[in-house]
Protein backbone atom coordinates (compact mmCIF):
# COMPACT_ATOMS: atom_id res chain seq x y z
CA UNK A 1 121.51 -18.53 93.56
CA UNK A 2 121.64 -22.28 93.90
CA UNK A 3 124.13 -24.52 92.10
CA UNK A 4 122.83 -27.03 90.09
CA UNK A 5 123.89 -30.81 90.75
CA UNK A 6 123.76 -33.20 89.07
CA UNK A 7 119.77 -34.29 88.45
CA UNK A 8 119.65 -38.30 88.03
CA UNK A 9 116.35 -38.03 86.55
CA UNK A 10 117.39 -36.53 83.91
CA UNK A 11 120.71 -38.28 82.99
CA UNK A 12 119.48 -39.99 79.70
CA UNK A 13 117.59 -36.89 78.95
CA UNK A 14 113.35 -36.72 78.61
CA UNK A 15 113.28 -36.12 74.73
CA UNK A 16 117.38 -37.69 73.69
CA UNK A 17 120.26 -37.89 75.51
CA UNK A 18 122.25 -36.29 72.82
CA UNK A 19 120.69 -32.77 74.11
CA UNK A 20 122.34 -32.92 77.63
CA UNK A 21 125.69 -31.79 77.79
CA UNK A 22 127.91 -32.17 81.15
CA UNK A 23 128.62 -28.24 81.04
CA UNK A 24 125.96 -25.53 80.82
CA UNK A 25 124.49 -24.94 77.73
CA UNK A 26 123.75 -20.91 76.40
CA UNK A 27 121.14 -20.63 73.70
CA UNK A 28 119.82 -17.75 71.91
CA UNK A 29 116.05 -17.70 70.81
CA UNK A 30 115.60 -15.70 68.04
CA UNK A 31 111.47 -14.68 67.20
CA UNK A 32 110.66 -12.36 64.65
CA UNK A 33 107.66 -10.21 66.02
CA UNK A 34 106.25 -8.63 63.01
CA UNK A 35 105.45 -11.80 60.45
CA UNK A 36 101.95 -13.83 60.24
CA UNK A 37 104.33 -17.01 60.41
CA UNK A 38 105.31 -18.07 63.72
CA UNK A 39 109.02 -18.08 63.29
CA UNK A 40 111.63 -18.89 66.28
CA UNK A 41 115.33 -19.53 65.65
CA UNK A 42 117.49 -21.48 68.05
CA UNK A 43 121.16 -20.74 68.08
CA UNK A 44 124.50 -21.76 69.94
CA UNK A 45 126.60 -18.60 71.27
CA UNK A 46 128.26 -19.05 68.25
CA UNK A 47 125.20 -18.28 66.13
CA UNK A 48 125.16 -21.78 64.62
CA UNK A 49 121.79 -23.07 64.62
CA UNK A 50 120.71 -25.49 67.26
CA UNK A 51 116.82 -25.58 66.33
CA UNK A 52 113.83 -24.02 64.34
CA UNK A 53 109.71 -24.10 65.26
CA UNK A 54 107.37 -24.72 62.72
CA UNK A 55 104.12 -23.06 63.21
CA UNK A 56 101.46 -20.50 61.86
CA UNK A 57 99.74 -17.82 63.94
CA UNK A 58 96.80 -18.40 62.12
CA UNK A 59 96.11 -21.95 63.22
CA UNK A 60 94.85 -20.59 66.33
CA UNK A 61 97.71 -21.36 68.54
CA UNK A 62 97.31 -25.02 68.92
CA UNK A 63 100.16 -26.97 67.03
CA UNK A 64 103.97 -25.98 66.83
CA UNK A 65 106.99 -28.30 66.01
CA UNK A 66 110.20 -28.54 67.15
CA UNK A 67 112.98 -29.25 64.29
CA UNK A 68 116.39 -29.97 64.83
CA UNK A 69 119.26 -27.80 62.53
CA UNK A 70 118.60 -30.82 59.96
CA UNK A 71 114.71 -30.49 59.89
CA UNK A 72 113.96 -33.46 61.84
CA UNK A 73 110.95 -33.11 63.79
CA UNK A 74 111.43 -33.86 67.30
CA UNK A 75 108.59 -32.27 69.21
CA UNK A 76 105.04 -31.65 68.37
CA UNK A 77 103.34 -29.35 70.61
CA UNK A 78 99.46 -28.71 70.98
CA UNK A 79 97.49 -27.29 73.42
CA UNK A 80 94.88 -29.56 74.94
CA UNK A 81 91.22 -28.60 73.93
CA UNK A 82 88.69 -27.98 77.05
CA UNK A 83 91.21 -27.94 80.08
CA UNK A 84 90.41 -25.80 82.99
CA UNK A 85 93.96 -24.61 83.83
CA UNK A 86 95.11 -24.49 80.36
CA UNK A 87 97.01 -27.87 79.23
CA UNK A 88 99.36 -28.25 76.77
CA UNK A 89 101.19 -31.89 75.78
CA UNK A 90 104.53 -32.44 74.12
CA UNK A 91 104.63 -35.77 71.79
CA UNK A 92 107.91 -37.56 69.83
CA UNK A 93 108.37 -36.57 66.49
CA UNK A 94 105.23 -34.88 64.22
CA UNK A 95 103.28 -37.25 66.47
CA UNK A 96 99.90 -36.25 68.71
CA UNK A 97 98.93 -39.84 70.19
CA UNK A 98 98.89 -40.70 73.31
CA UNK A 99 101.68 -43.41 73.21
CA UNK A 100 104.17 -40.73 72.41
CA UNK A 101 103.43 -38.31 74.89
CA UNK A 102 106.82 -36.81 76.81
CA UNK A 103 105.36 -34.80 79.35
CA UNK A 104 102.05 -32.23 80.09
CA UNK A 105 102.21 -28.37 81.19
CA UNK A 106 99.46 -26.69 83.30
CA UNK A 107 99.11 -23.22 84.92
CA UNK A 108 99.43 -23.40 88.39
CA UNK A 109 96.54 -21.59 89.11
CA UNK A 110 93.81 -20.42 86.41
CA UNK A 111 94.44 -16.42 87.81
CA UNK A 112 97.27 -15.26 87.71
CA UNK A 113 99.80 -11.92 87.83
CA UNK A 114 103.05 -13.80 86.50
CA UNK A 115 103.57 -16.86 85.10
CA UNK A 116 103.45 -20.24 87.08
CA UNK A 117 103.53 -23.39 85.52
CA UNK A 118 103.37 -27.13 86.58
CA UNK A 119 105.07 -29.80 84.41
CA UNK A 120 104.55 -33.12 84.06
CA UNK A 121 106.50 -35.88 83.27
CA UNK A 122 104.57 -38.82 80.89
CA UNK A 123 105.13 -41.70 83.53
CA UNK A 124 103.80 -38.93 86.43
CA UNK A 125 99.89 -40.25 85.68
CA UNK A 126 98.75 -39.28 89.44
CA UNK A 127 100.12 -35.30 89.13
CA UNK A 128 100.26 -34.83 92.49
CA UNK A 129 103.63 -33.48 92.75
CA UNK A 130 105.07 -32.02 89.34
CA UNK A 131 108.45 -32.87 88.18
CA UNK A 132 109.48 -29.10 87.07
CA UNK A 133 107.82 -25.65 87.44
CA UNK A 134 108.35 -22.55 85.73
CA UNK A 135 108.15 -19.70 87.54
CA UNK A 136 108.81 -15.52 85.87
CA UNK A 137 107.00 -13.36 83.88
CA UNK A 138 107.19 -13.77 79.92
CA UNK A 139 106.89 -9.72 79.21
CA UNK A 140 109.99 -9.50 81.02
CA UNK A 141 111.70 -12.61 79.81
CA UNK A 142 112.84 -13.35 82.64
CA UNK A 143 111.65 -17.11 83.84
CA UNK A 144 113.26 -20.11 85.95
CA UNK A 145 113.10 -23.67 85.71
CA UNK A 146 113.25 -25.51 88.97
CA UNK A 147 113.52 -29.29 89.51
CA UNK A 148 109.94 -29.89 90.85
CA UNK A 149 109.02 -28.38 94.38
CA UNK A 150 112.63 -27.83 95.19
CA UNK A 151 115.30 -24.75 95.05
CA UNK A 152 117.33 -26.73 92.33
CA UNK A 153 117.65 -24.29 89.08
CA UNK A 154 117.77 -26.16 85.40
CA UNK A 155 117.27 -22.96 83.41
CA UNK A 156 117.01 -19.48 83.49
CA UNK A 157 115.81 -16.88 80.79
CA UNK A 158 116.54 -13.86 80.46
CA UNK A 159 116.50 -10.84 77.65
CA UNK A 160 118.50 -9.55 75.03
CA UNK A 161 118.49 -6.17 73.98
CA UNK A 162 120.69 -5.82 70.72
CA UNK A 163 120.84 -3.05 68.06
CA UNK A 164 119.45 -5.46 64.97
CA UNK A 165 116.89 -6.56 67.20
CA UNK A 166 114.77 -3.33 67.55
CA UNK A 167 115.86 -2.66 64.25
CA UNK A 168 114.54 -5.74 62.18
CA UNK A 169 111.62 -6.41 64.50
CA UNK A 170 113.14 -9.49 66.25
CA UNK A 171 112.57 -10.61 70.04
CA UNK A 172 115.85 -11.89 71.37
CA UNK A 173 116.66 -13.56 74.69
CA UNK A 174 119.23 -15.75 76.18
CA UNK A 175 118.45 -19.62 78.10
CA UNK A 176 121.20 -20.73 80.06
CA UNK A 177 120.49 -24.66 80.78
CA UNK A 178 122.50 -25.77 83.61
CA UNK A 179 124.81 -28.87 83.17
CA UNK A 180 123.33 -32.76 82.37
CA UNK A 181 120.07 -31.14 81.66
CA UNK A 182 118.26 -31.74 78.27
CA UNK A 183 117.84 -28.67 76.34
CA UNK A 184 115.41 -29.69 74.20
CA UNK A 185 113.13 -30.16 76.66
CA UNK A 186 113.55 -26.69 77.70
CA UNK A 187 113.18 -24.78 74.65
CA UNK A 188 109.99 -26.68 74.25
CA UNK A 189 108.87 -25.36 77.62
CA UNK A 190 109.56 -21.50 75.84
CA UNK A 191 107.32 -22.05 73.05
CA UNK A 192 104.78 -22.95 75.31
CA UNK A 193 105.34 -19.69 77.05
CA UNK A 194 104.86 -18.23 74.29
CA UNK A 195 101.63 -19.77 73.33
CA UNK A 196 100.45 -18.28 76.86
CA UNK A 197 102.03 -14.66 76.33
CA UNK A 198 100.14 -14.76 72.65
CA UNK A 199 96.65 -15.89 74.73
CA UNK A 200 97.53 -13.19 77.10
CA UNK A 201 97.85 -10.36 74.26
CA UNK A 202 95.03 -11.44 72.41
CA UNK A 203 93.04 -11.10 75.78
CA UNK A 204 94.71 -7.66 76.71
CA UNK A 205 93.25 -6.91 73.33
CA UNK A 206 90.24 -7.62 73.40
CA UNK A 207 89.14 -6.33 77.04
């Protein structure tokens, strides 16, 4: 596995600074699978929460929020109407205009087996080389971040199989986010995972 350096890109962090920290960062994700209300729990190792999602299933998938422990919002997340390789933006705050937007995600390719995504950075208007891609499979929970075409990892997921977790119906899994890298940013890339696994279920479903 590669080491990751530090990424000057990133040093002032793409949602807040205050969300990179110079050491590696190990967050647990917390979603309880058997609810009609989208509900995701972000926690440090010590269980202290880090960040929550508001969101319904029932609003067909298309707008989620990132809060902060407080209830600040700090991401708003919607999936982009009418896009051929499925699109989804990321905005400041509870806001969906165009002025605010902090970066784009698109599939890779529109078939796929696992799970490849481009990602966008706001200022990257041409898109001809991404900034980040995720590559893994989301049934697995097992998915990389890389710093755009390179090697470079900035954060890995991976399961969690607990006792309480098959017990109370939650999905757990860990995110390790390498050093000056802003974690925010990253656990909004998982809920858009998410949003695709759900798509992906629902089509499953319905074939």
């Amino acid at each position: 596995m590669m080491q990751n350096k530090s990424i000057s890109i990133n040093q002032n962090g793409i949602i807040n600074p205050q969300y990179c920290a110079p050491y590696a960062v190990d967050l647990a994700i917390v979603r309880k699978v058997m609810t009609l209300v989208d509900s995701f729990t972000v926690t440090n190792v010590n269980g202290k929460p880090v960040f929550n999602v508001k969101g319904s299933l029932m609003s067909l998938h298309d707008h989620r929020v990132l809060l902060d422990a407080t209830g600040k919002p700090i991401v708003t997340i919607r999936r982009k109407m009418m896009s051929v390789h499925d699109r989804w933006q990321a905005f400041r705050g509870e806001s969906t205009e165009m002025k605010d937007l902090i970066f784009t995600v698109k599939r890779s390719s529109i078939f796929q087996l696992k799970t490849k995504l481009d990602v966008f950075l706001a200022h990257n208007t041409k898109e001809e080389v991404c900034d980040f891609k995720v590559k893994g499979s989301w049934f697995e929970r097992s998915c990389v971040v890389y710093a755009g075409e390179s090697l470079t990892i900035v954060a890995q997921m991976h399961k969690k199989h607990t006792v309480q977790s098959i017990a109370f119906g939650k999905d757990n899994f860990m995110v390790t986010v390498y050093p000056n890298f802003d974690y925010a940013f990253i656990v909004s890339l998982i809920l858009i995972l998410d949003e695709i696994n759900q798509d992906a279920r629902k089509a499953a479903q319905n074939s």
